[in-house]
C-alpha atoms as a PDB file:
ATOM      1  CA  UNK A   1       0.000   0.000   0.000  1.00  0.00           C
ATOM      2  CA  UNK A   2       1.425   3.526  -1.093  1.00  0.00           C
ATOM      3  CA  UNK A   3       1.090   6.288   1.248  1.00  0.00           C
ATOM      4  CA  UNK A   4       1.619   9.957   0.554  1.00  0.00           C
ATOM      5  CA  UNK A   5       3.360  12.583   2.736  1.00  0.00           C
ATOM      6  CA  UNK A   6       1.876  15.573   2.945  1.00  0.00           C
ATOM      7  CA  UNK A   7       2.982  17.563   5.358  1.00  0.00           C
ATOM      8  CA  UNK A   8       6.725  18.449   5.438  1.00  0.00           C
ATOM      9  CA  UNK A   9       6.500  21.102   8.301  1.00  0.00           C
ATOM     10  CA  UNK A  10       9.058  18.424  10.677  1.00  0.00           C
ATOM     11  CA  UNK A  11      12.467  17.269   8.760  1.00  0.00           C
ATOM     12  CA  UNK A  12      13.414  14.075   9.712  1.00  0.00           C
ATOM     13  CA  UNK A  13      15.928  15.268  12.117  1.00  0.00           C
ATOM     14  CA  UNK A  14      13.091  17.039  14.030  1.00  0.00           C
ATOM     15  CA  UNK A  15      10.708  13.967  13.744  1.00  0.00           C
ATOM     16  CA  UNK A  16      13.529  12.233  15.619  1.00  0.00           C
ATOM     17  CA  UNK A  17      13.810  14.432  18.139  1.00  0.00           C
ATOM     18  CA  UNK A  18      10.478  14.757  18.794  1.00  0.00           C
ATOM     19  CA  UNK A  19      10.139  10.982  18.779  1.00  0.00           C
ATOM     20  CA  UNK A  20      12.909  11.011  21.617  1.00  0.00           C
ATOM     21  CA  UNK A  21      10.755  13.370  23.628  1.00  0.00           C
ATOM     22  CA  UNK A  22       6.949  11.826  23.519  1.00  0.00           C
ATOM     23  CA  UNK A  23       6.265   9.161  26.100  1.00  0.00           C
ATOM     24  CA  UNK A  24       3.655   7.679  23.674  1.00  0.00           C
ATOM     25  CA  UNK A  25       5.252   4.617  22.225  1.00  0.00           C
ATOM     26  CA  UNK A  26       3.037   3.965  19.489  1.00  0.00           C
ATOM     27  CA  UNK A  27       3.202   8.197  18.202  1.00  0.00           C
ATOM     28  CA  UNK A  28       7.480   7.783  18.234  1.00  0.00           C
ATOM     29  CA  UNK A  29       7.732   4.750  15.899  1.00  0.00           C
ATOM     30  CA  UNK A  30       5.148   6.462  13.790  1.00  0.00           C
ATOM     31  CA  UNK A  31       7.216   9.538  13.818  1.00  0.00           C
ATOM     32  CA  UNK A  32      10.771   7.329  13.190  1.00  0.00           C
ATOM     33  CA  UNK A  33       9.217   5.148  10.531  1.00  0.00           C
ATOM     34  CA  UNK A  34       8.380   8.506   8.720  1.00  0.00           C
ATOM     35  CA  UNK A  35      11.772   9.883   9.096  1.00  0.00           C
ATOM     36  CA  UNK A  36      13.021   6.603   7.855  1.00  0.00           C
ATOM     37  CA  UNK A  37      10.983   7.501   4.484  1.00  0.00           C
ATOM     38  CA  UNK A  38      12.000  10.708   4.678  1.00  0.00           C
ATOM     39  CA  UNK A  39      15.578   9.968   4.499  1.00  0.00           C
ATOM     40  CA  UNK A  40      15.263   7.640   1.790  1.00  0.00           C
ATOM     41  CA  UNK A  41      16.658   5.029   3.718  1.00  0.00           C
ATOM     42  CA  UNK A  42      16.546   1.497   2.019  1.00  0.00           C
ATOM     43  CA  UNK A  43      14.991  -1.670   4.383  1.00  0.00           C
ATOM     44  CA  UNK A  44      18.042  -2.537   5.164  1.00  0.00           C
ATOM     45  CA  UNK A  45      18.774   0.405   7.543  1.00  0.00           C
ATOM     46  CA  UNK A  46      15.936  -0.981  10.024  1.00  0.00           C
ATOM     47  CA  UNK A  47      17.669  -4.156  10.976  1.00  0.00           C
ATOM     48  CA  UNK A  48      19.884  -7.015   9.795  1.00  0.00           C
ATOM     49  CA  UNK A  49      18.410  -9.416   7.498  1.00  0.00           C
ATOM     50  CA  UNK A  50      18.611 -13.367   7.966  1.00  0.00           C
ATOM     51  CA  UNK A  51      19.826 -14.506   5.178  1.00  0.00           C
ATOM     52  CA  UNK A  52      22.681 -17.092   6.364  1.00  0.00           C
ATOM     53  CA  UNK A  53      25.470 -15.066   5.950  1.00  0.00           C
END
């Protein structure tokens, strides 16, 4: 499923940050998962794959 951004009012720097300060759990990996998209980052970035190497 595609999703669009469509606000761009937080870099991802500042989604980070802001991720850091909330005490709601579910709102901060929201808010990193978006910087993660953000940044362009590829899948790989979010952990180490099994793939018996």
């Amino acid at each position: 499923m595609a999703v669009e951004i469509t606000r761009t009012d937080m870099s991802a720097s500042e989604l980070r940050a802001a991720a850091a300060c909330t005490k709601d759990a579910k709102a901060a990996r929201r808010m990193l998962a978006i910087a993660l998209v953000l940044d362009d980052e590829p899948c790989r970035a979010i952990g180490p794959s099994d793939n018996g190497e």
